[in-house]
Protein backbone atom coordinates (compact mmCIF):
# COMPACT_ATOMS: atom_id res chain seq x y z
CA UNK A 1 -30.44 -26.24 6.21
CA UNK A 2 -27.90 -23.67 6.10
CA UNK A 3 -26.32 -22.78 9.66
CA UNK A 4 -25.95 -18.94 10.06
CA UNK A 5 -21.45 -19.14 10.23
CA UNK A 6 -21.66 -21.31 6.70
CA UNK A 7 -23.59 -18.39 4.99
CA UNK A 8 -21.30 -15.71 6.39
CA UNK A 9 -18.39 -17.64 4.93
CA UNK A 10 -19.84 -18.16 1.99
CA UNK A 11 -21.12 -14.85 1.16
CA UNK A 12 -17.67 -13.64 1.89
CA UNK A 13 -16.14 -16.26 -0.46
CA UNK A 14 -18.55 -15.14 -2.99
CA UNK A 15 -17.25 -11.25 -2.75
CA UNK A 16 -13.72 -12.42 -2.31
CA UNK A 17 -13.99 -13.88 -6.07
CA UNK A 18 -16.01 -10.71 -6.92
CA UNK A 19 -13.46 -8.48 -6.10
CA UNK A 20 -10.36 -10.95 -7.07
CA UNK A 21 -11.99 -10.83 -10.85
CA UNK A 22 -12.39 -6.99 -10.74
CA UNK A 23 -8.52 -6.71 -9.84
CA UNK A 24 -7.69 -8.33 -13.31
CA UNK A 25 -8.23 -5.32 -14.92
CA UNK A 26 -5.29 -3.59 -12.40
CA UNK A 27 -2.77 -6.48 -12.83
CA UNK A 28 0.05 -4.05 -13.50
CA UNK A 29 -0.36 -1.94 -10.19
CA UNK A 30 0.38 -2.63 -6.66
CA UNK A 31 -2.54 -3.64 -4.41
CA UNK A 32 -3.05 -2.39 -0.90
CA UNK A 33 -4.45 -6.00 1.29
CA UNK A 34 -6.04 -5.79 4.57
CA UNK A 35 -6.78 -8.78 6.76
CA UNK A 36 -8.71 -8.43 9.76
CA UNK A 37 -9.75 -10.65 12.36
CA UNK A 38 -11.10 -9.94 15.78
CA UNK A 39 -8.76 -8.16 17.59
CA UNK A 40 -6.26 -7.07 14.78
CA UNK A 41 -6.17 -5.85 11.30
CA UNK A 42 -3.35 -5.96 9.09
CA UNK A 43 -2.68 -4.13 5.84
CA UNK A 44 0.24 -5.04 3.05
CA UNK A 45 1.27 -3.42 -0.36
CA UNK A 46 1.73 -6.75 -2.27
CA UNK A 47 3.83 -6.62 -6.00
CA UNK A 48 2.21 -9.26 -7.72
CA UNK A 49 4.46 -9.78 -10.77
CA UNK A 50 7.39 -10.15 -8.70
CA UNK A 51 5.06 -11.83 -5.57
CA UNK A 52 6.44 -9.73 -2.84
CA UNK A 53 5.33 -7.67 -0.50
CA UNK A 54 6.90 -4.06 -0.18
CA UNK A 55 5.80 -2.42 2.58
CA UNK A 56 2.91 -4.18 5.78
CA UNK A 57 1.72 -2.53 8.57
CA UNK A 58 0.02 -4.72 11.67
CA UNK A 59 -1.30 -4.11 14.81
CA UNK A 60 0.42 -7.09 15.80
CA UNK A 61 3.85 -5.53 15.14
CA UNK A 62 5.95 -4.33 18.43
CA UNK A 63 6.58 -1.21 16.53
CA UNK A 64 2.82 -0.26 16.80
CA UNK A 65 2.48 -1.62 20.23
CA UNK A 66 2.37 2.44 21.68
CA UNK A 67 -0.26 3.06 18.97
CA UNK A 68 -2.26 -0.04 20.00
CA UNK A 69 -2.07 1.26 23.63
CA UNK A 70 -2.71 4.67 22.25
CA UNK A 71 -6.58 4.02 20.38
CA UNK A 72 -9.71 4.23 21.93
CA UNK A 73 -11.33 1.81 19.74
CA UNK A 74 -10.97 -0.79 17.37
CA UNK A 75 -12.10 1.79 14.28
CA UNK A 76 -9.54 4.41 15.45
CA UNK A 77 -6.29 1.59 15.39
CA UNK A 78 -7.31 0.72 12.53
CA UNK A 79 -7.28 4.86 11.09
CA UNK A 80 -3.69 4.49 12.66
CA UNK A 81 -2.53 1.38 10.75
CA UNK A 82 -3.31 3.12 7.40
CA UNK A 83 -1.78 6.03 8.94
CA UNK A 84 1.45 4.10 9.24
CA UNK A 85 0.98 2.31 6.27
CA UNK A 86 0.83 5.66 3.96
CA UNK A 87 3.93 6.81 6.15
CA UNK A 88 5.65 3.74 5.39
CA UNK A 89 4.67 3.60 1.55
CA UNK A 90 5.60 7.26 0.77
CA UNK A 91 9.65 6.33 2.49
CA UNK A 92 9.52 4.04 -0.65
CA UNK A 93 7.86 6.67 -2.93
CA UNK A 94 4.68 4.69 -3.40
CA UNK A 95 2.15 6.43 -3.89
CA UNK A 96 -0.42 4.38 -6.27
CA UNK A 97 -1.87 1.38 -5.10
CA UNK A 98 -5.58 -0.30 -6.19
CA UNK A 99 -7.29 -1.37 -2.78
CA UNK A 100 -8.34 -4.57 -2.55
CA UNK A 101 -10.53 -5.64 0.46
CA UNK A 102 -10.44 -8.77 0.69
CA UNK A 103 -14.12 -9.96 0.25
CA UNK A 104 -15.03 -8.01 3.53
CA UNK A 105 -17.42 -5.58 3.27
CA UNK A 106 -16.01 -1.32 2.54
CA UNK A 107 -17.54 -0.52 5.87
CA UNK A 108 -16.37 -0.19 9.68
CA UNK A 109 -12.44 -0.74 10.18
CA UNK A 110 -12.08 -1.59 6.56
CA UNK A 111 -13.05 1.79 5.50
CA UNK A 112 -10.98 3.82 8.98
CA UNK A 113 -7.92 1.84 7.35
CA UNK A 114 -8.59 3.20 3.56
CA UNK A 115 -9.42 6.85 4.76
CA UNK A 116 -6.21 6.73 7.33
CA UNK A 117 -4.00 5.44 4.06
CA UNK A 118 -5.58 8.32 2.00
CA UNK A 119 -4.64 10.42 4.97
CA UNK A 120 -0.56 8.73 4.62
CA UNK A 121 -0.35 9.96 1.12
CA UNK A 122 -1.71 6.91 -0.62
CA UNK A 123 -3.89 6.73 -3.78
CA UNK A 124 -6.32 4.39 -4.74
């Protein structure tokens, strides 16, 4: 029998793959990553021809500590990271990136951080 944690994880795994296949068609662009656990939630703008990353915001960062301190919730930090993260990517002058979730689900945090990087100037 399956326990209820292996499922999760593998239902995950199975969108991670999902998505990962659909970003073929994009391999040209530069792809906007967020990674979230618990407490934080990062995003990057990752290069992957030359396999760097260009431009990461964190809530883990000591830059973003007064922002942190600043949010009322978890959703609302994470409307600040993309925030930061648009700021951040338009000093470069990026300003097209294809989103990629990372096998969690558009929904919650994921989708404060996407509508606070729209709100920084990014496109996706």
């Amino acid at each position: 029998m399956i326990k209820a944690h292996e499922k999760k994880t593998e239902l995950q795994r199975r969108r991670r793959r999902r998505v990962k296949k659909k970003m073929d068609r994009y391999s040209g662009k530069l792809r906007l990553v967020v990674t979230r656990s618990s407490r934080h939630i990062t995003a990057q703008i990752v290069d992957d021809l030359a396999g760097r990353t260009l431009v990461s915001a964190s809530s883990i960062e000591k830059a973003m500590a007064d922002e942190v301190q600043a949010s009322s919730s978890k959703m609302d930090l994470a409307g600040r990271i993309g925030r930061e993260l648009g700021r951040r990517a338009q000093k470069q002058k990026i300003t097209k990136v294809v989103f990629d979730r990372n096998g969690y689900l558009f929904h919650g945090r994921v989708k404060a951080l996407a509508e606070g990087a729209h709100e920084g100037g990014l496109i996706f």
